[in-house]
N, C-alpha and C. Protein backbone atom coordinates (compact mmCIF):
# COMPACT_ATOMS: atom_id res chain seq x y z
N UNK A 1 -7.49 -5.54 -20.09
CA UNK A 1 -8.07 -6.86 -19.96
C UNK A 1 -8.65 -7.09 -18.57
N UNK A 2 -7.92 -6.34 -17.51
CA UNK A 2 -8.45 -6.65 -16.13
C UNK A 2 -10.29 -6.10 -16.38
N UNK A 3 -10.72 -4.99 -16.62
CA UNK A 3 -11.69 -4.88 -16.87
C UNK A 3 -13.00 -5.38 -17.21
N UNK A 4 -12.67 -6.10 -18.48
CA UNK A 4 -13.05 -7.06 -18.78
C UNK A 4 -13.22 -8.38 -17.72
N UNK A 5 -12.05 -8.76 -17.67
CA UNK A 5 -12.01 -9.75 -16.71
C UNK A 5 -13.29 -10.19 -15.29
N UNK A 6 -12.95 -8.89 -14.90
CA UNK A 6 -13.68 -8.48 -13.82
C UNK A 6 -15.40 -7.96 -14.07
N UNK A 7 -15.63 -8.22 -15.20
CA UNK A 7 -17.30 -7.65 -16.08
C UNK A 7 -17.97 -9.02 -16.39
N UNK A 8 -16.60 -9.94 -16.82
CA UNK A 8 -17.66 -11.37 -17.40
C UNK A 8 -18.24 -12.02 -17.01
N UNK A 9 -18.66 -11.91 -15.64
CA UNK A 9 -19.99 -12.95 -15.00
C UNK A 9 -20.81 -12.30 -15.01
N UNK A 10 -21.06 -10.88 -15.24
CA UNK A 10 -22.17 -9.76 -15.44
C UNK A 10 -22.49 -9.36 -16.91
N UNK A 11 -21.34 -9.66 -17.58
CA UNK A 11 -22.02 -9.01 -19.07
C UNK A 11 -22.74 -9.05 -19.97
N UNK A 12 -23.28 -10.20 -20.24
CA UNK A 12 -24.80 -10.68 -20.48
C UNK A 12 -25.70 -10.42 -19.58
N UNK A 13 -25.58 -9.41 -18.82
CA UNK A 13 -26.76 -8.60 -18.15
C UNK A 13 -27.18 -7.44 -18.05
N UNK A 14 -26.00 -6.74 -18.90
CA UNK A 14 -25.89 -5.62 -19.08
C UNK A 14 -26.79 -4.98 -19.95
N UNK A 15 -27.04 -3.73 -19.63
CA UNK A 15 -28.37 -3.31 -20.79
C UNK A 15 -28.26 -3.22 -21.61
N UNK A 16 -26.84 -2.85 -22.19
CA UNK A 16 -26.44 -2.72 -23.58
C UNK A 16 -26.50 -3.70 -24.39
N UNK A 17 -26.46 -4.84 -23.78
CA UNK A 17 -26.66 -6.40 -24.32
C UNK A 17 -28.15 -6.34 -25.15
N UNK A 18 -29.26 -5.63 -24.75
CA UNK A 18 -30.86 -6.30 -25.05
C UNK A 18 -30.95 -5.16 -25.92
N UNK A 19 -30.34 -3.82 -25.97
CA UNK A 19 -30.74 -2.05 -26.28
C UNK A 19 -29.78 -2.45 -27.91
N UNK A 20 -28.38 -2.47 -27.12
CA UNK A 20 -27.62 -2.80 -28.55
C UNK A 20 -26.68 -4.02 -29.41
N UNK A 21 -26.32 -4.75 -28.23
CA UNK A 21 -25.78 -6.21 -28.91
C UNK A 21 -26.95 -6.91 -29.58
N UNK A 22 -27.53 -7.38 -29.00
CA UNK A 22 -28.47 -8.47 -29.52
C UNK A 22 -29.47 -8.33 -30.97
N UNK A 23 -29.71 -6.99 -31.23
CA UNK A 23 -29.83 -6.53 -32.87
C UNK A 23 -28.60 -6.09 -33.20
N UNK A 24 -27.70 -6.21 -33.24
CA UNK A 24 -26.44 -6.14 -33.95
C UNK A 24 -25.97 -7.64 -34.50
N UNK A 25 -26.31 -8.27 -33.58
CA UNK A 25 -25.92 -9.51 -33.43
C UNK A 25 -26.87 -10.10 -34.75
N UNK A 26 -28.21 -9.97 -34.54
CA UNK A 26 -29.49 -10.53 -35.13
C UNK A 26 -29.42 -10.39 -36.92
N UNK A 27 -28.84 -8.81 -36.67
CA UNK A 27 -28.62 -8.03 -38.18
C UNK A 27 -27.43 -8.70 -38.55
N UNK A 28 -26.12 -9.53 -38.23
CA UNK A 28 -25.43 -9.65 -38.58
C UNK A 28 -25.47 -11.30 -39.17
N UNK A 29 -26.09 -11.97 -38.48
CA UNK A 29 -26.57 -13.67 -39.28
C UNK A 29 -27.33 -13.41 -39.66
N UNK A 30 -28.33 -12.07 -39.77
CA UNK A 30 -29.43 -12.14 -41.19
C UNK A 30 -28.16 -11.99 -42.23
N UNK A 31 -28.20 -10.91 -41.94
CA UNK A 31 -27.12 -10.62 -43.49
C UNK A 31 -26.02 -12.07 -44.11
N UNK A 32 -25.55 -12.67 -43.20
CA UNK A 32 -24.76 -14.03 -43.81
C UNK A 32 -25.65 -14.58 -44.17
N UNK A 33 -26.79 -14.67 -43.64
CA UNK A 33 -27.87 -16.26 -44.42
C UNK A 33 -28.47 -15.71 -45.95
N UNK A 34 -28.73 -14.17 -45.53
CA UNK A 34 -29.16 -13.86 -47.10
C UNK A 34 -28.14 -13.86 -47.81
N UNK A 35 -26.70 -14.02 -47.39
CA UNK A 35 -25.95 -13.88 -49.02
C UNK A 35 -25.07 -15.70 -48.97
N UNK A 36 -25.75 -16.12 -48.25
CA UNK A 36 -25.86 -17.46 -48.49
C UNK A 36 -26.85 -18.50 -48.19
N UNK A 37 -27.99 -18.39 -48.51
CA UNK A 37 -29.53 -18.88 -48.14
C UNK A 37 -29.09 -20.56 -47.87
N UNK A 38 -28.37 -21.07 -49.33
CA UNK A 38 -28.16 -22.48 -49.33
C UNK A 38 -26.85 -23.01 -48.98
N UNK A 39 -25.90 -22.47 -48.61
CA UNK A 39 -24.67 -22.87 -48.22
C UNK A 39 -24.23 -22.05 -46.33
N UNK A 40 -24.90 -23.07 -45.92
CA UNK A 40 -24.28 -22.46 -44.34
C UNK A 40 -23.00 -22.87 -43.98
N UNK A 41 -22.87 -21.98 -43.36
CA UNK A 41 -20.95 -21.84 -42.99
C UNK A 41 -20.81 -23.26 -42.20
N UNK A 42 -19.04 -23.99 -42.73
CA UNK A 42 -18.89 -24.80 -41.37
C UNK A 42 -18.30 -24.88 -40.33
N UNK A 43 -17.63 -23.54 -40.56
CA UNK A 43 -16.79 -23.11 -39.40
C UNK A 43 -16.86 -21.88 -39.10
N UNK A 44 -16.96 -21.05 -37.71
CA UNK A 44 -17.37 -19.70 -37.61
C UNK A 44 -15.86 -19.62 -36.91
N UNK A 45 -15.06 -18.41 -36.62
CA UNK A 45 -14.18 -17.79 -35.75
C UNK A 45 -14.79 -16.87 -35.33
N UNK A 46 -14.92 -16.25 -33.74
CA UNK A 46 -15.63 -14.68 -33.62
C UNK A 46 -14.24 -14.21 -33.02
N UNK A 47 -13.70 -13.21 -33.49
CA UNK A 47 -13.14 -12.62 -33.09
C UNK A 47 -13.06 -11.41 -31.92
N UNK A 48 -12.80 -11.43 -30.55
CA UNK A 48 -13.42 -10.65 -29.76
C UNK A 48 -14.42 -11.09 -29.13
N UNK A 49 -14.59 -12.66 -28.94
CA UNK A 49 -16.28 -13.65 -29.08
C UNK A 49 -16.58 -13.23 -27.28
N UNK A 50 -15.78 -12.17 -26.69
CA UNK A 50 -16.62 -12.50 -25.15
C UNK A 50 -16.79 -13.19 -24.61
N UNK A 51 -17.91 -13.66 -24.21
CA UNK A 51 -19.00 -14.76 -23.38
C UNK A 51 -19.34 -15.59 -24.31
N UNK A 52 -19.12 -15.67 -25.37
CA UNK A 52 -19.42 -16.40 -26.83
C UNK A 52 -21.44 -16.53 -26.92
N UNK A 53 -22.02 -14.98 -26.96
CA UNK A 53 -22.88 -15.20 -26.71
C UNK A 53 -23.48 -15.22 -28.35
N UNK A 54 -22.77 -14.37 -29.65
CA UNK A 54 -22.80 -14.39 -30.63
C UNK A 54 -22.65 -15.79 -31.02
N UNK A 55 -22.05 -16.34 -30.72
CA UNK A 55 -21.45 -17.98 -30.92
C UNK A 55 -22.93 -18.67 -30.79
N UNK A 56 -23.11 -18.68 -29.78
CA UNK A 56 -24.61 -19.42 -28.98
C UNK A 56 -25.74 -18.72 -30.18
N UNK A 57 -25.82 -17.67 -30.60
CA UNK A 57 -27.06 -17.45 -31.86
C UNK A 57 -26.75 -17.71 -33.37
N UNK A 58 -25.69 -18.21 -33.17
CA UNK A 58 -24.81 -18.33 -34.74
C UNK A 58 -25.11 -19.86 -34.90
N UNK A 59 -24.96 -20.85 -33.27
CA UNK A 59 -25.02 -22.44 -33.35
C UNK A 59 -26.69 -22.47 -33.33
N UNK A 60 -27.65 -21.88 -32.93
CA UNK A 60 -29.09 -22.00 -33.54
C UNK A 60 -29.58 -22.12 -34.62
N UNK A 61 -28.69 -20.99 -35.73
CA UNK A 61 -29.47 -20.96 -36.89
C UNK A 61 -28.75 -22.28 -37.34
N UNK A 62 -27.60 -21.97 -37.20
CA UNK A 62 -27.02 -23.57 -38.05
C UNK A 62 -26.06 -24.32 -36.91
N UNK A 63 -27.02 -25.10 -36.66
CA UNK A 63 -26.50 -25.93 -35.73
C UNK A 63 -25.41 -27.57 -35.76
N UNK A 64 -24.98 -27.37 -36.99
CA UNK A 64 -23.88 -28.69 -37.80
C UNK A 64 -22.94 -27.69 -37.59
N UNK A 65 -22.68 -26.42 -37.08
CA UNK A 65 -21.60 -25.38 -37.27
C UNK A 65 -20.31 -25.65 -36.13
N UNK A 66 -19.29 -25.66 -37.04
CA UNK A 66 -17.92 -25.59 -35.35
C UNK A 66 -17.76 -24.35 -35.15
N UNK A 67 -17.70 -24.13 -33.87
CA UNK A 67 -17.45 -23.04 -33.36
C UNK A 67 -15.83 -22.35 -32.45
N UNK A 68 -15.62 -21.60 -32.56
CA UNK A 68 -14.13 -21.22 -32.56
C UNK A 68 -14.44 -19.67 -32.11
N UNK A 69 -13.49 -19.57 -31.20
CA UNK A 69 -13.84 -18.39 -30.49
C UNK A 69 -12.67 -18.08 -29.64
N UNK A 70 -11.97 -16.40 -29.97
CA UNK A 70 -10.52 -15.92 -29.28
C UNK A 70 -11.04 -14.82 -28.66
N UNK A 71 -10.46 -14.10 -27.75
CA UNK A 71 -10.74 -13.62 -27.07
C UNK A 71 -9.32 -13.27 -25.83
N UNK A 72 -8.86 -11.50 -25.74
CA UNK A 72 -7.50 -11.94 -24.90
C UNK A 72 -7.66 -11.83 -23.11
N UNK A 73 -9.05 -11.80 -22.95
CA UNK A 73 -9.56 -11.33 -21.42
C UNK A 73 -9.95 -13.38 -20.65
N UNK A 74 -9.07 -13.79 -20.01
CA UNK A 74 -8.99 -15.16 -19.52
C UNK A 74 -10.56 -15.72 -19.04
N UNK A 75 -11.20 -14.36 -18.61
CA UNK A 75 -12.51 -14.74 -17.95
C UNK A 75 -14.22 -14.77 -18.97
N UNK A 76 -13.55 -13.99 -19.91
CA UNK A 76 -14.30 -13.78 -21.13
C UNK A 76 -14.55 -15.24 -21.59
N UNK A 77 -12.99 -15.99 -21.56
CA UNK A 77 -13.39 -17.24 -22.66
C UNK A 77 -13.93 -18.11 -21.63
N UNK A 78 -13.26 -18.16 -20.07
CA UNK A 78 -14.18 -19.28 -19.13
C UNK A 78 -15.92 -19.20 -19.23
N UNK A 79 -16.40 -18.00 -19.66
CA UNK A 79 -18.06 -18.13 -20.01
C UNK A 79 -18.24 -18.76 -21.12
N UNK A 80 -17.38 -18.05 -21.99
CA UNK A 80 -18.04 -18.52 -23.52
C UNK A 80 -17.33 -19.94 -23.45
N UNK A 81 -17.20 -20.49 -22.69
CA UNK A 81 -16.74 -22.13 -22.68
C UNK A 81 -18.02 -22.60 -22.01
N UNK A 82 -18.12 -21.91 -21.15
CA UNK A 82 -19.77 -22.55 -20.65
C UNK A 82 -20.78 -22.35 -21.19
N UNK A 83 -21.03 -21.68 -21.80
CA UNK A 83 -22.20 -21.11 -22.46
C UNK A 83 -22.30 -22.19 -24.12
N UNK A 84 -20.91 -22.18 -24.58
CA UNK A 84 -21.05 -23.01 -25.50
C UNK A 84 -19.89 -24.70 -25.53
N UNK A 85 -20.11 -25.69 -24.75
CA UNK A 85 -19.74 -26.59 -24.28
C UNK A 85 -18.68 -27.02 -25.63
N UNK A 86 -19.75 -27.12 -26.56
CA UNK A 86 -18.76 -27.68 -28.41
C UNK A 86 -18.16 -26.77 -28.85
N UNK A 87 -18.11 -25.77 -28.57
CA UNK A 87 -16.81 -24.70 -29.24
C UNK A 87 -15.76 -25.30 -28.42
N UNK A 88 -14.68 -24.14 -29.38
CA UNK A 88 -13.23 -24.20 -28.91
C UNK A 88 -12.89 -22.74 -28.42
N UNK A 89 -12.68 -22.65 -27.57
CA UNK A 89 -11.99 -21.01 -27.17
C UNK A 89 -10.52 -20.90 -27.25
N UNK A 90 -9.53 -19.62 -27.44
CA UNK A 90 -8.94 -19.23 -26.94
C UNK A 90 -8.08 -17.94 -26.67
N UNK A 91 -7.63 -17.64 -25.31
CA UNK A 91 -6.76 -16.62 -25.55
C UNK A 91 -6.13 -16.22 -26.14
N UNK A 92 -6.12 -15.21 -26.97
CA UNK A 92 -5.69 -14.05 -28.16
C UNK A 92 -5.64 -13.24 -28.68
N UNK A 93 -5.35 -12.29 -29.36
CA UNK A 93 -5.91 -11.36 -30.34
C UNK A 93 -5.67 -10.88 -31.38
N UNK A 94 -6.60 -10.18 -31.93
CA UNK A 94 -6.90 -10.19 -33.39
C UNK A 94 -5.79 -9.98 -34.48
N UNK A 95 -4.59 -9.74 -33.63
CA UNK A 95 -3.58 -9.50 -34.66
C UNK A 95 -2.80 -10.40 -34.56
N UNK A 96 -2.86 -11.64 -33.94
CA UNK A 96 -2.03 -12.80 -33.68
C UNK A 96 -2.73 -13.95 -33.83
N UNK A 97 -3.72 -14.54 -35.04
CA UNK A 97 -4.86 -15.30 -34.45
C UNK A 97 -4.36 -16.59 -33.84
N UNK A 98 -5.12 -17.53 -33.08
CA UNK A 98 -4.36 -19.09 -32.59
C UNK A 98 -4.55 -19.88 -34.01
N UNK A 99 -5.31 -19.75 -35.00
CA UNK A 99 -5.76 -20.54 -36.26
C UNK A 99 -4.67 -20.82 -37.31
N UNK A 100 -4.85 -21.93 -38.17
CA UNK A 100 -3.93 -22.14 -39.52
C UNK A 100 -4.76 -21.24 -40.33
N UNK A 101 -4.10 -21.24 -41.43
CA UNK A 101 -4.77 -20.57 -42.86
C UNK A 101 -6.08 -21.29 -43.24
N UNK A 102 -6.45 -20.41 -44.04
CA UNK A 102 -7.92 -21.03 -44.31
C UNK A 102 -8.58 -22.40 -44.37
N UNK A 103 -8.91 -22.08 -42.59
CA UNK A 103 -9.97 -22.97 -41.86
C UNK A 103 -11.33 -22.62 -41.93
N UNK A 104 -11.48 -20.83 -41.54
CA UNK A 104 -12.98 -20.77 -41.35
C UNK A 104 -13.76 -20.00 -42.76
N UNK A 105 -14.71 -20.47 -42.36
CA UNK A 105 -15.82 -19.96 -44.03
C UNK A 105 -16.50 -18.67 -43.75
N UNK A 106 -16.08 -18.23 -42.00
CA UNK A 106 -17.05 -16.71 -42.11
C UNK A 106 -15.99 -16.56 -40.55
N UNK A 107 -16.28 -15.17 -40.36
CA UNK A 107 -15.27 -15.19 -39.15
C UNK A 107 -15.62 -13.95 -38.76
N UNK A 108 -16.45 -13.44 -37.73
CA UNK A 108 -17.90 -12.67 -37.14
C UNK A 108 -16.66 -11.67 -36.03
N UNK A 109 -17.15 -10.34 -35.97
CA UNK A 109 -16.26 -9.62 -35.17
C UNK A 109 -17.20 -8.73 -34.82
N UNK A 110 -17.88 -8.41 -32.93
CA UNK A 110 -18.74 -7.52 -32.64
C UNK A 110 -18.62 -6.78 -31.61
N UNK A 111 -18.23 -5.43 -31.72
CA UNK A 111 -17.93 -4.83 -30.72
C UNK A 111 -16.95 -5.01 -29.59
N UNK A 112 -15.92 -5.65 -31.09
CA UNK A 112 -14.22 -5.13 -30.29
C UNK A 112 -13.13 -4.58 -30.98
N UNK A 113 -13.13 -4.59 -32.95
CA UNK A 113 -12.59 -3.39 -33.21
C UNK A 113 -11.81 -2.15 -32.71
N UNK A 114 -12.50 -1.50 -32.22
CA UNK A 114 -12.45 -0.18 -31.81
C UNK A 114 -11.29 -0.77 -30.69
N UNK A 115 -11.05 -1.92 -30.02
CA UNK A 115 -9.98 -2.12 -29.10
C UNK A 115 -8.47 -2.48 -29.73
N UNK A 116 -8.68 -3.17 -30.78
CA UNK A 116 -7.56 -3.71 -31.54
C UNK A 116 -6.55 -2.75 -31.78
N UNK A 117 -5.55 -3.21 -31.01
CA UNK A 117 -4.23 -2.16 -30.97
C UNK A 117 -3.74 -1.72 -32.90
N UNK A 118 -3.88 -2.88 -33.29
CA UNK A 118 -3.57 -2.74 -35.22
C UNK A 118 -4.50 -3.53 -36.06
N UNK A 119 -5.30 -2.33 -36.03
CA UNK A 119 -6.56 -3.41 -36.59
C UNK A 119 -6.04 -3.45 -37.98
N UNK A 120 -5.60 -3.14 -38.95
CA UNK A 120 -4.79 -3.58 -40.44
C UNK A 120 -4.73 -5.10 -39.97
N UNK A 121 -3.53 -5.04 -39.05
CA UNK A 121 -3.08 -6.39 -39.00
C UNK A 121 -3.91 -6.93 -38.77
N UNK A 122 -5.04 -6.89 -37.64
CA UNK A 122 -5.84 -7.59 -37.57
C UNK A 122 -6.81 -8.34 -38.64
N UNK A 123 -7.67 -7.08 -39.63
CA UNK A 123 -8.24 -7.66 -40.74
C UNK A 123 -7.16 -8.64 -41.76
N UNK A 124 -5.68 -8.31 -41.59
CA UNK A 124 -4.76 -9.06 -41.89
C UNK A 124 -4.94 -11.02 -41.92
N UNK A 125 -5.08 -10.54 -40.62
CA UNK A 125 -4.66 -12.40 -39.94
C UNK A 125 -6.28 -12.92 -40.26
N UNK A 126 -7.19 -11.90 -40.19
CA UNK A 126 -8.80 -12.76 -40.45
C UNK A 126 -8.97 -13.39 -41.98
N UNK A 127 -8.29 -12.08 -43.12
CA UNK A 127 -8.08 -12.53 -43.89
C UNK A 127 -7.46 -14.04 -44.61
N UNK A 128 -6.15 -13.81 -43.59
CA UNK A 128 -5.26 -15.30 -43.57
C UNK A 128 -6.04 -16.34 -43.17
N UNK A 129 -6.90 -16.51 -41.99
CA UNK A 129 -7.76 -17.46 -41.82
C UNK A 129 -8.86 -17.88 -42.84
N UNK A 130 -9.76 -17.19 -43.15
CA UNK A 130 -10.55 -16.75 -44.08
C UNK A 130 -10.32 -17.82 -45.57
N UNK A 131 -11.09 -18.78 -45.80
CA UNK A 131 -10.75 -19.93 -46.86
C UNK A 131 -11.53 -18.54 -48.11
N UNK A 132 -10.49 -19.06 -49.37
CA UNK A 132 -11.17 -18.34 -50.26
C UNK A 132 -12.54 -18.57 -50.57
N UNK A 133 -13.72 -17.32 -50.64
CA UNK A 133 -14.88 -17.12 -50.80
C UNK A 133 -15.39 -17.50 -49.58
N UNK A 134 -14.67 -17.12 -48.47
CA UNK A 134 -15.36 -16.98 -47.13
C UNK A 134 -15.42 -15.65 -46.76
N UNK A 135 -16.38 -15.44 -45.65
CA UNK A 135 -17.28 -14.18 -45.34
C UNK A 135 -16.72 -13.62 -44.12
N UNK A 136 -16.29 -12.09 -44.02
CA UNK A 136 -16.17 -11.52 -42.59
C UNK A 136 -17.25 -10.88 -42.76
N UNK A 137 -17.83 -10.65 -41.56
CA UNK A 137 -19.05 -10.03 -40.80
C UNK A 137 -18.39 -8.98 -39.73
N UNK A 138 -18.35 -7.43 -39.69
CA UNK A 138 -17.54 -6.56 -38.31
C UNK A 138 -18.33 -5.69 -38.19
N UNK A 139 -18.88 -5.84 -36.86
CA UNK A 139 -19.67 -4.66 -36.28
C UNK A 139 -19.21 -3.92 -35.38
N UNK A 140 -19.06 -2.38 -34.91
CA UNK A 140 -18.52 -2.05 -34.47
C UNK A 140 -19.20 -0.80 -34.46
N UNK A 141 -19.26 -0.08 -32.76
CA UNK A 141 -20.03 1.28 -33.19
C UNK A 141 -19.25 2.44 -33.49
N UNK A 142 -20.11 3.44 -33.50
CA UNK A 142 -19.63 4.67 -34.38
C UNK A 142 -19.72 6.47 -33.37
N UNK A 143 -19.25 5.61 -32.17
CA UNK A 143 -19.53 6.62 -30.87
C UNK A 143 -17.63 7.64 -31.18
N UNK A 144 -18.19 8.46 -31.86
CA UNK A 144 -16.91 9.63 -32.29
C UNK A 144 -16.41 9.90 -31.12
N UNK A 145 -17.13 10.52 -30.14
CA UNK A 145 -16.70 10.82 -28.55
C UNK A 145 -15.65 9.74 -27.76
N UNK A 146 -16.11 8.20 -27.77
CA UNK A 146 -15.11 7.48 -27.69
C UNK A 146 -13.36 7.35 -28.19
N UNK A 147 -13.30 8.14 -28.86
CA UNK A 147 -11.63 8.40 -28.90
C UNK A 147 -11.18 9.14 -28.08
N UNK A 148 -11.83 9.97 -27.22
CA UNK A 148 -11.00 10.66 -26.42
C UNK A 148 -10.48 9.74 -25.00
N UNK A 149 -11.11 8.73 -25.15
CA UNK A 149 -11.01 7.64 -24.04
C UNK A 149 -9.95 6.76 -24.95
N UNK A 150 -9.51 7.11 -26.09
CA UNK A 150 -7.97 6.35 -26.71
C UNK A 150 -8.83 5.08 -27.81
N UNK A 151 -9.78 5.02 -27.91
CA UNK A 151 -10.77 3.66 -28.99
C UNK A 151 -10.43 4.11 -29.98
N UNK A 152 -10.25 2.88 -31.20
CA UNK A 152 -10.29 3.63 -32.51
C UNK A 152 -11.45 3.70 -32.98
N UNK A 153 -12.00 4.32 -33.22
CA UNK A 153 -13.71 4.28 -33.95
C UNK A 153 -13.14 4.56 -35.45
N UNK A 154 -13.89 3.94 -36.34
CA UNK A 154 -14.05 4.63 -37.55
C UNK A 154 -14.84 4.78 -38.08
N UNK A 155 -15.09 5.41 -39.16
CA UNK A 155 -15.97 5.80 -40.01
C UNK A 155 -16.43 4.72 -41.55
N UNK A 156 -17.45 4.53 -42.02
CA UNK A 156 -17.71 3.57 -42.53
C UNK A 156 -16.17 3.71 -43.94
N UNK A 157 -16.08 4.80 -44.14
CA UNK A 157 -15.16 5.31 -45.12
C UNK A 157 -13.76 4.54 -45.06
N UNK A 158 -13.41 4.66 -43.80
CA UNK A 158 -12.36 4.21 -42.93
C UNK A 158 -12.55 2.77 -42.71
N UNK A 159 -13.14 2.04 -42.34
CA UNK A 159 -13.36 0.85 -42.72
C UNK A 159 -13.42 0.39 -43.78
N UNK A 160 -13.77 0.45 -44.54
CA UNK A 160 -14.14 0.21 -46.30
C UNK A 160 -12.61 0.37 -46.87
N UNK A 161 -11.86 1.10 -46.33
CA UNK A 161 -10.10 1.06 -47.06
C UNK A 161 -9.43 0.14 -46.44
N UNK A 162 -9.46 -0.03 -45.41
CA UNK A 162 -9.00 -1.04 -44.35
C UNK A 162 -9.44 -2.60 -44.86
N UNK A 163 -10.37 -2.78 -45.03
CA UNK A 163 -11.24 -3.91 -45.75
C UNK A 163 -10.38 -4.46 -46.64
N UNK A 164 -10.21 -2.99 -47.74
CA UNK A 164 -9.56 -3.21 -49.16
C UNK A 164 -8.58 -3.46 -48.97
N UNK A 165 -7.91 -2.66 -48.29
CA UNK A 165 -6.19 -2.97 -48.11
C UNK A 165 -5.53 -4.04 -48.09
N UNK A 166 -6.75 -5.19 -47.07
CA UNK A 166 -5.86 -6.54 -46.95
C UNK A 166 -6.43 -7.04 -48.01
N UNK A 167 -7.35 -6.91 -49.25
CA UNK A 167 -7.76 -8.08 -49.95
C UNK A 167 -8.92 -8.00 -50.18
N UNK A 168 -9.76 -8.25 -48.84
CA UNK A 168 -10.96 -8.29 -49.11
C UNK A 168 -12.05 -7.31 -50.03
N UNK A 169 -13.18 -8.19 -50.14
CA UNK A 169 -14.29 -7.15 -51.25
C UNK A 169 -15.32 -6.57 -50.32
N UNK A 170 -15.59 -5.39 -50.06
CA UNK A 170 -16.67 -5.19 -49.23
C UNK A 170 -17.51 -5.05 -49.94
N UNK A 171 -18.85 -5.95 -49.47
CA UNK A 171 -19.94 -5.86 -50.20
C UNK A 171 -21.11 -5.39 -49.26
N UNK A 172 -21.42 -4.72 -48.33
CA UNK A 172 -22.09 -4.36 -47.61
C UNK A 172 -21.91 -3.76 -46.66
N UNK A 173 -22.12 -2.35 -46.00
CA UNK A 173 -22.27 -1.58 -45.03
C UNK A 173 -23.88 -1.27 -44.02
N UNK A 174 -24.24 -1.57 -43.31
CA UNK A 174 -26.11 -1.54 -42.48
C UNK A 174 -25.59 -1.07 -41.54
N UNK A 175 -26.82 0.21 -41.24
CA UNK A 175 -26.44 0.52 -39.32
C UNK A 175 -27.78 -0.22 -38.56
N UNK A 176 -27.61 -0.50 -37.41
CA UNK A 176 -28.18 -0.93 -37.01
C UNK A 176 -27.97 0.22 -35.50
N UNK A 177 -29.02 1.05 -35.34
CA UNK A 177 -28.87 2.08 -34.17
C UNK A 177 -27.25 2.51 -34.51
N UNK A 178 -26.62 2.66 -33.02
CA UNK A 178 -25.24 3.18 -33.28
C UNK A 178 -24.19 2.57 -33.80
N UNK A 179 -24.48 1.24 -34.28
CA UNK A 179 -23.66 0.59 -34.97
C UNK A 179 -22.97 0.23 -36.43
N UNK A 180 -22.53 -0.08 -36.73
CA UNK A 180 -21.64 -0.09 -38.51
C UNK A 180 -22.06 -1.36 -38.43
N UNK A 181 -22.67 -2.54 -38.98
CA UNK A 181 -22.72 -3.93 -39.14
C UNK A 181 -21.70 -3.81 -40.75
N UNK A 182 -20.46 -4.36 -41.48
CA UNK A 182 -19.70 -4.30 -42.59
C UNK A 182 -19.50 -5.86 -42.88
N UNK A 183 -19.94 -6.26 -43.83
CA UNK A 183 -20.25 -7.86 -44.74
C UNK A 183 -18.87 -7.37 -45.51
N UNK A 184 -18.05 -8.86 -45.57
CA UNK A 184 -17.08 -8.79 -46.83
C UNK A 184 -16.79 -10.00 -46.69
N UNK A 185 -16.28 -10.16 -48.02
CA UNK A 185 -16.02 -11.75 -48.51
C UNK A 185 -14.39 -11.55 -49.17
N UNK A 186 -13.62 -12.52 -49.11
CA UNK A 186 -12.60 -12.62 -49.62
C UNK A 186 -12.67 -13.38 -50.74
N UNK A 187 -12.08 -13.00 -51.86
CA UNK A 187 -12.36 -13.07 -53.01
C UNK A 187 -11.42 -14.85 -53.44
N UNK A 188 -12.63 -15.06 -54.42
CA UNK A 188 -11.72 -16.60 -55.18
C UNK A 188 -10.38 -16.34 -55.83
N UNK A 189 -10.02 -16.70 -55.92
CA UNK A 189 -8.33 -17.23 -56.82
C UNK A 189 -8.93 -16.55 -58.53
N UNK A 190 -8.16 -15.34 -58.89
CA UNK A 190 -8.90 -14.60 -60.24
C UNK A 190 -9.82 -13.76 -60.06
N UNK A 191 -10.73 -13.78 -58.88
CA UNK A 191 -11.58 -12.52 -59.12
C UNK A 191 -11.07 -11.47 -58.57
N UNK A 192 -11.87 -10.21 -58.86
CA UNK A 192 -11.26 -8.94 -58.45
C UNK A 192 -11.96 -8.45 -57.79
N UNK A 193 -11.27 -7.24 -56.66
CA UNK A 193 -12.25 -6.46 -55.39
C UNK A 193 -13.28 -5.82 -56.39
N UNK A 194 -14.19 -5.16 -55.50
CA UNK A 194 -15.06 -3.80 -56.25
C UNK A 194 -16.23 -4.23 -56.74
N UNK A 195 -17.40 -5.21 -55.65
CA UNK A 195 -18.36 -5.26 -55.85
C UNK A 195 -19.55 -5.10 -54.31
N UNK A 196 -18.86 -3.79 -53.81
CA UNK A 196 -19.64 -3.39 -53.43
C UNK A 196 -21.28 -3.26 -53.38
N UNK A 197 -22.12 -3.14 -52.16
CA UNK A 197 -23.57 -2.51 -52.48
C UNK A 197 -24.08 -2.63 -51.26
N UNK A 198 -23.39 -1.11 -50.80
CA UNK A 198 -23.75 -0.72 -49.23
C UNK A 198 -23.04 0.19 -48.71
């Protein structure tokens, strides 16, 4: 976390921000608006939200949206508090969320995966948040070499069981450059996983 800590008044300047966040980001509220053109979300969670800069392109397209944003690096959430004044931030992580049970209708995760000490649990607790027939959105890249530095990377394969495990239906896999962008929805009360198409 010190790392972090010590990056967040710079990290929206970083090149990786314009090369690879920001079409990850772009690809990831296309994909929610097309599989909901007429029903925009009213509550987002980003899990891992940073600087809450995902937050800030998520409150453009739909701007009636609450915003909610955890994050366990202290300096991470002091930006994304400035950057987005009407959100709520807070210190946490993904396997402990600060939220009740299904509050949010989509709950966006980008390029922090690969940090999550138990990501099971993690897709766990998003799930728990997650109101039935609400949407996770997880992007996360696919840099294999990064495990030797201790990251979990996975493979779309590996994600897609993980998905299943807690519940959810994955209905979409897109790369976007080095990235996995993975759409899933948690299923209504009676329906069943396994409608994949991606």
């Amino acid at each position: 976390m010190e790392r972090f800590d010590r990056w967040a008044a710079t990290y929206d300047q970083a090149p990786m921000q314009r090369w690879l966040l920001r079409p990850a980001h772009a690809k990831m509220l296309d994909l929610i608006a097309q599989e909901r053109p007429d029903n925009p979300p009213h509550s987002i969670i980003d899990v891992g939200c940073g600087t809450g800069r995902l937050l800030q392109a998520a409150s453009v397209r739909w701007p009636e949206v609450k915003l909610f944003g955890v994050d366990p690096a202290e300096h991470m959430i002091m930006e994304a508090r400035h950057l987005n004044p009407d959100g709520i931030f807070n210190l946490g992580l993904a396997e402990s969320l600060p939220f009740p049970d299904q509050v949010a209708d989509l709950v966006l995760s980008s390029l922090s995966f690969h940090h999550w000490a138990d990501q099971k649990k993690g897709l766990q607790e998003i799930a728990r948040v997650l109101r039935p027939g609400g949407w996770l959105c997880l992007a996360d890249h696919t840099f294999v070499l990064s495990k030797l530095v201790g990251t979990k990377v996975r493979t779309g394969g590996q994600v897609r069981k993980l998905i299943s495990d807690v519940g959810l239906d994955l209905r979409q896999h897109r790369r976007v450059r080095f990235i996995l962008v993975t759409l899933a929805q948690k299923p209504m009360p009676g329906e069943s996983l396994g409608r994949s198409r991606g």
